[in-house]
Structures are given as C-alpha cells and as structure tokens.
PDB file of N, CA and C in Angstrom:
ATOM      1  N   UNK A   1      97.707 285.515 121.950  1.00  0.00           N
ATOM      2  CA  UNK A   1      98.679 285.245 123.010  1.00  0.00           C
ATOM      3  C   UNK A   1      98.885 283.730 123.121  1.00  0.00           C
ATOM      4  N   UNK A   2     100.402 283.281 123.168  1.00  0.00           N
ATOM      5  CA  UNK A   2     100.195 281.699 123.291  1.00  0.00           C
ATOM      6  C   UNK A   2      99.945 281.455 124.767  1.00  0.00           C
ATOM      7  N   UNK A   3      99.437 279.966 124.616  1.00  0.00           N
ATOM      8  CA  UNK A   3      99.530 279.158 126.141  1.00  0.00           C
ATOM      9  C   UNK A   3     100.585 278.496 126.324  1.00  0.00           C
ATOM     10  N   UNK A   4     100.892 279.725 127.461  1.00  0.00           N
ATOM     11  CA  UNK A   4     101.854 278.885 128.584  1.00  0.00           C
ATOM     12  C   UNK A   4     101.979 277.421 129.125  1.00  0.00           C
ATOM     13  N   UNK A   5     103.014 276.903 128.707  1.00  0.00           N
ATOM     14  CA  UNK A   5     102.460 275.255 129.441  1.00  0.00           C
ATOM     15  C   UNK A   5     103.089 275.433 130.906  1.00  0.00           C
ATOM     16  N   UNK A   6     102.351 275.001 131.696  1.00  0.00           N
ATOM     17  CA  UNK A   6     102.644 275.357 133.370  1.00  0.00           C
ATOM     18  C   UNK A   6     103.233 273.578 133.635  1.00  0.00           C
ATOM     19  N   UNK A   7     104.343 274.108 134.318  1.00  0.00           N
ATOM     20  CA  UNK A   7     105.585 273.017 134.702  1.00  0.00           C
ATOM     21  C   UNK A   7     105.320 272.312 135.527  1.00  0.00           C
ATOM     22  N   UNK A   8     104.609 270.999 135.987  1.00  0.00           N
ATOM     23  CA  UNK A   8     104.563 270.371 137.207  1.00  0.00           C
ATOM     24  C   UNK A   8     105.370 270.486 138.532  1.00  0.00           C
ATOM     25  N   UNK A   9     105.593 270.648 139.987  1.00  0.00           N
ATOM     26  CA  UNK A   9     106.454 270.667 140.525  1.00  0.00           C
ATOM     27  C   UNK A   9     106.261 269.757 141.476  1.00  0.00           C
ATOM     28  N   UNK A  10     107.379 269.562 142.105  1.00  0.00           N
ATOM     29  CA  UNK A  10     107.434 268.507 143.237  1.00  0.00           C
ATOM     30  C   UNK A  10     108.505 268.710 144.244  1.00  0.00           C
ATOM     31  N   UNK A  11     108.077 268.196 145.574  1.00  0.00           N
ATOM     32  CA  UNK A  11     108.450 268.522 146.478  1.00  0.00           C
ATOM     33  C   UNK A  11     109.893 267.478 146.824  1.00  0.00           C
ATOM     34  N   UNK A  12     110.929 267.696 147.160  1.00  0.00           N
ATOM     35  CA  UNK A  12     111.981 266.568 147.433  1.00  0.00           C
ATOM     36  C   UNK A  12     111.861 266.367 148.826  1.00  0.00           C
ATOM     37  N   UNK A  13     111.876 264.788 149.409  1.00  0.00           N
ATOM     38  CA  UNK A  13     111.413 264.567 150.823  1.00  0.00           C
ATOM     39  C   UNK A  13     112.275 264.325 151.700  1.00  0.00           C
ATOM     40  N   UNK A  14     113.652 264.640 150.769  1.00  0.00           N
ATOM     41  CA  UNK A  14     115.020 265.326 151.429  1.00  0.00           C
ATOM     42  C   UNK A  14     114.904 266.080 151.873  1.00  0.00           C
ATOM     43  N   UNK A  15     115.380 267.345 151.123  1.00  0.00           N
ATOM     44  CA  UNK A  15     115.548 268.749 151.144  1.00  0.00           C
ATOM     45  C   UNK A  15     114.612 269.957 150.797  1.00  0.00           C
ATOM     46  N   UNK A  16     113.458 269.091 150.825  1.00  0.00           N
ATOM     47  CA  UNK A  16     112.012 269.984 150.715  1.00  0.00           C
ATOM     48  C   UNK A  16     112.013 271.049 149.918  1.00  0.00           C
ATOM     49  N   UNK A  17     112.721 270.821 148.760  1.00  0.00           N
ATOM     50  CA  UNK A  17     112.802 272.480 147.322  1.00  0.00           C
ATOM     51  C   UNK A  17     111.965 271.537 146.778  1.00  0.00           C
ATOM     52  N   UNK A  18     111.165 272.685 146.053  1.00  0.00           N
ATOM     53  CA  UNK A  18     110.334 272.942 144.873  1.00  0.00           C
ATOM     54  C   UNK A  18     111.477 272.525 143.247  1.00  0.00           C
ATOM     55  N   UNK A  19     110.771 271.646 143.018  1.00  0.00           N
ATOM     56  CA  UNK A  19     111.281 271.488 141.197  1.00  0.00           C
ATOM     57  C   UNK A  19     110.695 270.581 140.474  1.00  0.00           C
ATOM     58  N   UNK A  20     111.098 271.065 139.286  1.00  0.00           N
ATOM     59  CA  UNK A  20     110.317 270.683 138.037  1.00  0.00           C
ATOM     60  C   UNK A  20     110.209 269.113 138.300  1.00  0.00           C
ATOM     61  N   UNK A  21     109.214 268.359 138.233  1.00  0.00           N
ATOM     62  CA  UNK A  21     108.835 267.052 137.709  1.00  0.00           C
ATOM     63  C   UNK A  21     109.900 266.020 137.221  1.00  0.00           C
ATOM     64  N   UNK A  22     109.900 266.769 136.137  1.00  0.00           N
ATOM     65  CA  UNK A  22     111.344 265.698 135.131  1.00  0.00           C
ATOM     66  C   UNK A  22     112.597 265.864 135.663  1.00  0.00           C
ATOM     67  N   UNK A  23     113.143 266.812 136.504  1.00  0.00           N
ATOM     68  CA  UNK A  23     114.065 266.634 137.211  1.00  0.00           C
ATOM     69  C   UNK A  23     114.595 265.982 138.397  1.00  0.00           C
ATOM     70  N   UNK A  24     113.199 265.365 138.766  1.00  0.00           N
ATOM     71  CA  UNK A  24     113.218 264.438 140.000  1.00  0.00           C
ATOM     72  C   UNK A  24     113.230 263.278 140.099  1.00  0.00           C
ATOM     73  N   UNK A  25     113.536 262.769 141.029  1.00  0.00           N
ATOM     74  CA  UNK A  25     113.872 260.919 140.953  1.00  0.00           C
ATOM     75  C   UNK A  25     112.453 260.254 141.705  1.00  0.00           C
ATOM     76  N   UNK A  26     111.702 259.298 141.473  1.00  0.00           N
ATOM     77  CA  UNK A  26     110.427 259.166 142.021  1.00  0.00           C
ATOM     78  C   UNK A  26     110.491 257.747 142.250  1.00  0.00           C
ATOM     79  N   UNK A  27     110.226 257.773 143.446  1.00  0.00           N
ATOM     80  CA  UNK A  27     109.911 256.115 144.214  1.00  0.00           C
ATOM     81  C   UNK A  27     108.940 256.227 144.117  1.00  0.00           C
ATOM     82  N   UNK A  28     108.477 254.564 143.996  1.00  0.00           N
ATOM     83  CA  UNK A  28     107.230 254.164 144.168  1.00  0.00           C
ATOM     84  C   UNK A  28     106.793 253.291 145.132  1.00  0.00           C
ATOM     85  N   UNK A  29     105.549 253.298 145.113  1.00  0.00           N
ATOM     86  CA  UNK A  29     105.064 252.224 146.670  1.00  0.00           C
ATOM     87  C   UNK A  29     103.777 251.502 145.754  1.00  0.00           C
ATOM     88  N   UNK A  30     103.549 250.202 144.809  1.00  0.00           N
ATOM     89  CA  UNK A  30     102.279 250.216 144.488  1.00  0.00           C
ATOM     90  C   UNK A  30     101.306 249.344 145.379  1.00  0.00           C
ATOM     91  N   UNK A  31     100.342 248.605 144.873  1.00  0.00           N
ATOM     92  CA  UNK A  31      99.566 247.980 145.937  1.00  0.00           C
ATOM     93  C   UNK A  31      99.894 247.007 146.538  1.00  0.00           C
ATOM     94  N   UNK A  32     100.546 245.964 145.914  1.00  0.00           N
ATOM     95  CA  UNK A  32     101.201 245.065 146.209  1.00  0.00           C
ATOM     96  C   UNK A  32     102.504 245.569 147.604  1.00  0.00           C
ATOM     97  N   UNK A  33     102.541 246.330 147.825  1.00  0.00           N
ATOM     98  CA  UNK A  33     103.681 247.274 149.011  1.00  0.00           C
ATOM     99  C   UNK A  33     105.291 246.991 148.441  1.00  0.00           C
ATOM    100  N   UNK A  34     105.401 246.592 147.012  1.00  0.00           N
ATOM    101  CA  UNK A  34     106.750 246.824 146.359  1.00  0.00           C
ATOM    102  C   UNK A  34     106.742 248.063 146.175  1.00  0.00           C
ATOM    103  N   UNK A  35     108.467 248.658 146.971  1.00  0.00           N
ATOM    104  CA  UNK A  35     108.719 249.817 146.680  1.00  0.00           C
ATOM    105  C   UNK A  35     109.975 250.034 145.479  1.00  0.00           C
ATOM    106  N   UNK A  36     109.680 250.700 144.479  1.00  0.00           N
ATOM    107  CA  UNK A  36     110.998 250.685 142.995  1.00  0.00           C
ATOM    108  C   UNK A  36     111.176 252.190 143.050  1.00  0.00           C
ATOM    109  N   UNK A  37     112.551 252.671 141.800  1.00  0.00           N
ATOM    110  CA  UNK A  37     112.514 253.728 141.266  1.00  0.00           C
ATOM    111  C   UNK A  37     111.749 253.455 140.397  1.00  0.00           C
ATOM    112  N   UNK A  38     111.022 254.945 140.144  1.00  0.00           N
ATOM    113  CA  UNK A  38     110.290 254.967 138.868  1.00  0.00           C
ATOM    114  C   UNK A  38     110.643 255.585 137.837  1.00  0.00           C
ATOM    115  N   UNK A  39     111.667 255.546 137.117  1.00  0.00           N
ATOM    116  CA  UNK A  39     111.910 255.999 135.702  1.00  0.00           C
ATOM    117  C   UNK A  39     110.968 256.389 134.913  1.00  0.00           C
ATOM    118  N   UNK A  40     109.676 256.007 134.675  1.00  0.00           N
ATOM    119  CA  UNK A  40     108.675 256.647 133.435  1.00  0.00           C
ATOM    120  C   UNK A  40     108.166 257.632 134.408  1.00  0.00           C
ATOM    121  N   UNK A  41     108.356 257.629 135.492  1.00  0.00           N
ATOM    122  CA  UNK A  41     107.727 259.168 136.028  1.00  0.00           C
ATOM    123  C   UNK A  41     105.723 258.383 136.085  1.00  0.00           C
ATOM    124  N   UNK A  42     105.164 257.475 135.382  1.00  0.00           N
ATOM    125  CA  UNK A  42     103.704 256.997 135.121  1.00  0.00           C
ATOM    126  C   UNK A  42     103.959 255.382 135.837  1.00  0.00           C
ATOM    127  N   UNK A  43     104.577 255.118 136.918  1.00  0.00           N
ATOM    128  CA  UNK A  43     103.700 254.158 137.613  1.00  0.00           C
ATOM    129  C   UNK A  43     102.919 253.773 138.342  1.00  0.00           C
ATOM    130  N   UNK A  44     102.277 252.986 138.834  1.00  0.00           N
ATOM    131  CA  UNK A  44     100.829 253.086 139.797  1.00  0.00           C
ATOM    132  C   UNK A  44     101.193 253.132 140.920  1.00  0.00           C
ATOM    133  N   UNK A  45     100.721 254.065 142.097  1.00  0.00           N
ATOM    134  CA  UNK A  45     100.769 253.506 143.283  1.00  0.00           C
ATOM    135  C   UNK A  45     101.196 254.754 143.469  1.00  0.00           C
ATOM    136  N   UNK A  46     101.681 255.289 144.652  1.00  0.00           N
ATOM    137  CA  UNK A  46     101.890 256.650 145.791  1.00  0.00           C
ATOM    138  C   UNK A  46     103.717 256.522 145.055  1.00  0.00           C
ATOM    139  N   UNK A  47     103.010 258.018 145.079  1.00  0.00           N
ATOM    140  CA  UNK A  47     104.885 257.953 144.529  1.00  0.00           C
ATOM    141  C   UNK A  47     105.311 258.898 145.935  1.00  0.00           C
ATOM    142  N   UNK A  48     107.091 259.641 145.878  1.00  0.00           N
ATOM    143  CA  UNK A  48     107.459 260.193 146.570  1.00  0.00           C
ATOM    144  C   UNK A  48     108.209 260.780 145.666  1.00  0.00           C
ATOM    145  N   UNK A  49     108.922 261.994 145.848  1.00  0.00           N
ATOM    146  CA  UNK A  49     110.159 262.532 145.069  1.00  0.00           C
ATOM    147  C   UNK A  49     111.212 262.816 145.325  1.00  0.00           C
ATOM    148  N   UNK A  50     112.513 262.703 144.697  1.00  0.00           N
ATOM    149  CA  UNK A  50     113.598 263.303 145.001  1.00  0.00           C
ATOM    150  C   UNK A  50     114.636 263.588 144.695  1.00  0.00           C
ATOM    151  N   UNK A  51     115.180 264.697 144.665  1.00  0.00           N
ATOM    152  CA  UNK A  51     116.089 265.415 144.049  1.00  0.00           C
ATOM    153  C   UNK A  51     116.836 264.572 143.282  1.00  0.00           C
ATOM    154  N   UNK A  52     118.044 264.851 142.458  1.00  0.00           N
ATOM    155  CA  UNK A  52     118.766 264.096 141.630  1.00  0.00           C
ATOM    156  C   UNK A  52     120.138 264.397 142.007  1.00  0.00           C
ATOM    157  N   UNK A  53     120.108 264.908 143.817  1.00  0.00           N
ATOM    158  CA  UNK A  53     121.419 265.053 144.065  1.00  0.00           C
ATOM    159  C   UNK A  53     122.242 263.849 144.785  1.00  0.00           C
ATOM    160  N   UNK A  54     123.376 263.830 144.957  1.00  0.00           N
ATOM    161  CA  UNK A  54     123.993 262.586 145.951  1.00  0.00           C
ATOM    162  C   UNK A  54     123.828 262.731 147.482  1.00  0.00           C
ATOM    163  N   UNK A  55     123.768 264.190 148.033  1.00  0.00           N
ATOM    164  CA  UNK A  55     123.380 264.517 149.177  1.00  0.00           C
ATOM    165  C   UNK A  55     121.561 263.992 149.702  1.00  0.00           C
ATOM    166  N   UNK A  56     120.882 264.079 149.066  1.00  0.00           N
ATOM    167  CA  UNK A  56     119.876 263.928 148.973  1.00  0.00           C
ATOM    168  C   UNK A  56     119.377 262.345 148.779  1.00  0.00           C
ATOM    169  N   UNK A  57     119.957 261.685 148.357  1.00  0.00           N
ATOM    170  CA  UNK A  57     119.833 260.392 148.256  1.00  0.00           C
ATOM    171  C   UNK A  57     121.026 259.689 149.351  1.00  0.00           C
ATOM    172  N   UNK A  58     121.537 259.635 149.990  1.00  0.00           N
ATOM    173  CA  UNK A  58     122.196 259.654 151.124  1.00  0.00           C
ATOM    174  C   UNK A  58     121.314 260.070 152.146  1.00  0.00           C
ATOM    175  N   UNK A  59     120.773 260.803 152.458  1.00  0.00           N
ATOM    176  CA  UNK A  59     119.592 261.213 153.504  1.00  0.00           C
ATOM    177  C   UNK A  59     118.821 260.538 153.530  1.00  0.00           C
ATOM    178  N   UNK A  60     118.022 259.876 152.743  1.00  0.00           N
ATOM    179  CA  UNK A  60     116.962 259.064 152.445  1.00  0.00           C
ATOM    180  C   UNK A  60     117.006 258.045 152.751  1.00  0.00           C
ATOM    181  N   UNK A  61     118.272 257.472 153.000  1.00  0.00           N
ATOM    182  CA  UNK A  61     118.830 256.096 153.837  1.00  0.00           C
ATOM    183  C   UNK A  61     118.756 256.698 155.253  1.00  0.00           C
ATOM    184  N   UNK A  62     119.762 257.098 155.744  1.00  0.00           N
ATOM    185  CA  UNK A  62     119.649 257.878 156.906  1.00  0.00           C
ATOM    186  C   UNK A  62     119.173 258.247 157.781  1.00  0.00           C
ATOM    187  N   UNK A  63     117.885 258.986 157.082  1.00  0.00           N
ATOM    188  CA  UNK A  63     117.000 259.188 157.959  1.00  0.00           C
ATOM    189  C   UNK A  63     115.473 258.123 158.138  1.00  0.00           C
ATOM    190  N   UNK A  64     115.832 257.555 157.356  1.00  0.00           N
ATOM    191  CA  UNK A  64     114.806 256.190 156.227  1.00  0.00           C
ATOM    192  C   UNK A  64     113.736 257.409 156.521  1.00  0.00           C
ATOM    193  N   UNK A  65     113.663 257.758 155.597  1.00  0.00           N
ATOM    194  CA  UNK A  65     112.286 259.035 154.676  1.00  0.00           C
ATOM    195  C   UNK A  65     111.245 258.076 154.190  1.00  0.00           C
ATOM    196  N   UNK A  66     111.375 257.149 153.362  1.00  0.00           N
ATOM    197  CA  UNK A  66     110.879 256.441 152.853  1.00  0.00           C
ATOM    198  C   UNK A  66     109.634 255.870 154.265  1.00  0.00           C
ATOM    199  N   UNK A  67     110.252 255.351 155.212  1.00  0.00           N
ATOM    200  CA  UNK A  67     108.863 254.806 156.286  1.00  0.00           C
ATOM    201  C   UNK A  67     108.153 255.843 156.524  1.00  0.00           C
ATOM    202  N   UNK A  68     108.783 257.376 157.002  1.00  0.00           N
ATOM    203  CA  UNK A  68     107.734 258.343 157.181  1.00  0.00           C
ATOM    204  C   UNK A  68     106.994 258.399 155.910  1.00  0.00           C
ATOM    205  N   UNK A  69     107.353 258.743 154.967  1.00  0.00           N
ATOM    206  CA  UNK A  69     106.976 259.504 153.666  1.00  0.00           C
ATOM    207  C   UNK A  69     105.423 258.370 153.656  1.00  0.00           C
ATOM    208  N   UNK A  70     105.575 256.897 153.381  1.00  0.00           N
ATOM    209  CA  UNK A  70     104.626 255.575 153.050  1.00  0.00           C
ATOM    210  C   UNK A  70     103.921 255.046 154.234  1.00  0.00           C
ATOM    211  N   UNK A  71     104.388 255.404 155.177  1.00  0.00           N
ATOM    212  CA  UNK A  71     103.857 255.243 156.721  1.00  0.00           C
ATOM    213  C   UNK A  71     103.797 253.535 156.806  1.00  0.00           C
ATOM    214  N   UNK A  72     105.096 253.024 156.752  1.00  0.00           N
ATOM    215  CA  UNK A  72     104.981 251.699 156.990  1.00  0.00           C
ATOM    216  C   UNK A  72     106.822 251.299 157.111  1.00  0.00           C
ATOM    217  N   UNK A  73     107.131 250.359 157.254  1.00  0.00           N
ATOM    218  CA  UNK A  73     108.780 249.721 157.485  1.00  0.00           C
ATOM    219  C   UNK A  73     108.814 249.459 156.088  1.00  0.00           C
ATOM    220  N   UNK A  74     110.330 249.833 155.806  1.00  0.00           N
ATOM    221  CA  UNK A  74     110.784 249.873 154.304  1.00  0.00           C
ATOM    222  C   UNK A  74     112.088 249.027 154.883  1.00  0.00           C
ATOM    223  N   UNK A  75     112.361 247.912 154.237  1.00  0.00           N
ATOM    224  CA  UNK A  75     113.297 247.350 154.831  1.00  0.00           C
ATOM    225  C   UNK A  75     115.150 247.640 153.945  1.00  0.00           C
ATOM    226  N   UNK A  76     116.198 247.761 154.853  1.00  0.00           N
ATOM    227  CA  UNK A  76     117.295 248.413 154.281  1.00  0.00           C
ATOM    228  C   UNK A  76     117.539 247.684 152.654  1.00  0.00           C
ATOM    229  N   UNK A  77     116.996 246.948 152.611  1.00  0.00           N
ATOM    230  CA  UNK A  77     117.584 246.326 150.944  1.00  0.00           C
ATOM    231  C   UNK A  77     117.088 247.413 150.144  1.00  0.00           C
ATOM    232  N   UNK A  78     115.892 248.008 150.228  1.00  0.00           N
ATOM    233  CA  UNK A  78     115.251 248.565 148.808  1.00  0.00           C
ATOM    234  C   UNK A  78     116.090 250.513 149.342  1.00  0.00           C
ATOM    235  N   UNK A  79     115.963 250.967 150.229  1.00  0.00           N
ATOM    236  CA  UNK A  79     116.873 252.024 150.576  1.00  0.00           C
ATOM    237  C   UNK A  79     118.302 251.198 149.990  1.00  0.00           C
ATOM    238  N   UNK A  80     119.060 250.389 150.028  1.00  0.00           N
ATOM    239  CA  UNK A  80     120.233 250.492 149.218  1.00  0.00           C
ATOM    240  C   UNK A  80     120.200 249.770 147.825  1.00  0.00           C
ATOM    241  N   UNK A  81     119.030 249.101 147.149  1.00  0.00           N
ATOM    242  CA  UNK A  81     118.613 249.097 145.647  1.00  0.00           C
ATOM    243  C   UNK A  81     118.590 250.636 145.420  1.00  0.00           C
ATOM    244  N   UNK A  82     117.888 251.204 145.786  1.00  0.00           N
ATOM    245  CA  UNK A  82     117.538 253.153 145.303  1.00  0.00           C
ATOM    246  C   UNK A  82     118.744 253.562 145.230  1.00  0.00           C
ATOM    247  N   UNK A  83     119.907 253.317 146.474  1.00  0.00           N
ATOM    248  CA  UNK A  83     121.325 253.922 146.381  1.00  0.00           C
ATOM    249  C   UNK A  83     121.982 253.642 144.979  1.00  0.00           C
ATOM    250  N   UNK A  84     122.034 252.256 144.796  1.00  0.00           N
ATOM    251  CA  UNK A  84     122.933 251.304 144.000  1.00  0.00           C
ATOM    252  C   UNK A  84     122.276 251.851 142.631  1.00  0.00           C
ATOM    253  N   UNK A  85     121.098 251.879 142.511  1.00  0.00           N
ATOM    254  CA  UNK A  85     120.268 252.368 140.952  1.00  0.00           C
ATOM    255  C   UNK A  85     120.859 253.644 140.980  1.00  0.00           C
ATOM    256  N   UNK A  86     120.582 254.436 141.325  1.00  0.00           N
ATOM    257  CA  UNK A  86     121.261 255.906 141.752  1.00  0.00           C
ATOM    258  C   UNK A  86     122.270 256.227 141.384  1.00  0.00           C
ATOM    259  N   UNK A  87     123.234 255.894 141.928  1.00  0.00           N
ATOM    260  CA  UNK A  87     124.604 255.821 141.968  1.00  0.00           C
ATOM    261  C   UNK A  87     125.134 255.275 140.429  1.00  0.00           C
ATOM    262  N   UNK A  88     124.639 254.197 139.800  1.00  0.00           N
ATOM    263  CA  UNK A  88     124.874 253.557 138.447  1.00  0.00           C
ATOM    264  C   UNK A  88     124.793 254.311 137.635  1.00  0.00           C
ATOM    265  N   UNK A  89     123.362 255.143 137.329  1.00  0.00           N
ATOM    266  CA  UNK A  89     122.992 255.713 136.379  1.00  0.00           C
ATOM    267  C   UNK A  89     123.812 257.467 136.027  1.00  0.00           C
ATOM    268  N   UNK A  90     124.946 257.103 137.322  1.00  0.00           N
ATOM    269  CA  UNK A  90     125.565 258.881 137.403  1.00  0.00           C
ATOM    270  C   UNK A  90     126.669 258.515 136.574  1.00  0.00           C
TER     271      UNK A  90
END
C-alpha cells in the first residue's frame, strides 16, 4: 500500500477556512518585531496565514488582524506593504 503524504493545513485569520499550506499567503513577525510576507513559506519567527483572496486581504487591514493575531501594534505602513505586495503579484 503506498504512503499517503498528508497535506499541511492552515487556518486563514480572515475567514477562518481550513487550507492547504501552499495555498496560503504567510506573514511573518521575526525577533527583531519586523513584520514581511513570507514567500518561502520557511522564515523564522511566528507566522500567521492567509487566504490568497482579495476579500481576505482587505479585512486584514480593516480589522488590523495582524495586532490581534501578534498581540502587539502593527503600524498601517506594513498592513499596506502586505496590500501593495498582494495586489502586485495578482
């Protein structure tokens, strides 16, 4: 019988669905308290996830998710770097 490879999942801190890993967009927070997108999906520090929709990244400003999610003030520049990266890569 082969082995199944079992799919990582992750939670979006939008819209709270379940999905695959590689389909998600992942902020980071590392020690230094710089918050980036993380494209390799492998950078250090507390990540967060989220969907790869436009609704969903619009919320995340909005509701600034990001201070709950890291439990600290995320100041509006890096919520509209995430937009602007976001938005480019569509």
């Amino acid at each position: 019988m082969p082995k199944v490879k079992k799919i990582p999942m992750r939670m979006c801190i939008a819209c709270h669905e379940m999905k695959a890993k590689k389909e998600m967009l992942r902020v980071v927070k590392n020690k230094e308290g710089e918050v980036f997108i993380d494209f390799t999906g492998k950078a250090a520090g507390r990540g967060a996830y989220l969907c790869d929709r436009p609704d969903c990244v619009k919320k995340l400003k909005k509701a600034r998710l990001l201070n709950k999610t890291f439990s600290c003030e995320i100041p509006d520049s890096v919520y509209e770097r995430i937009e602007e990266e976001f938005f480019a890569k569509k």
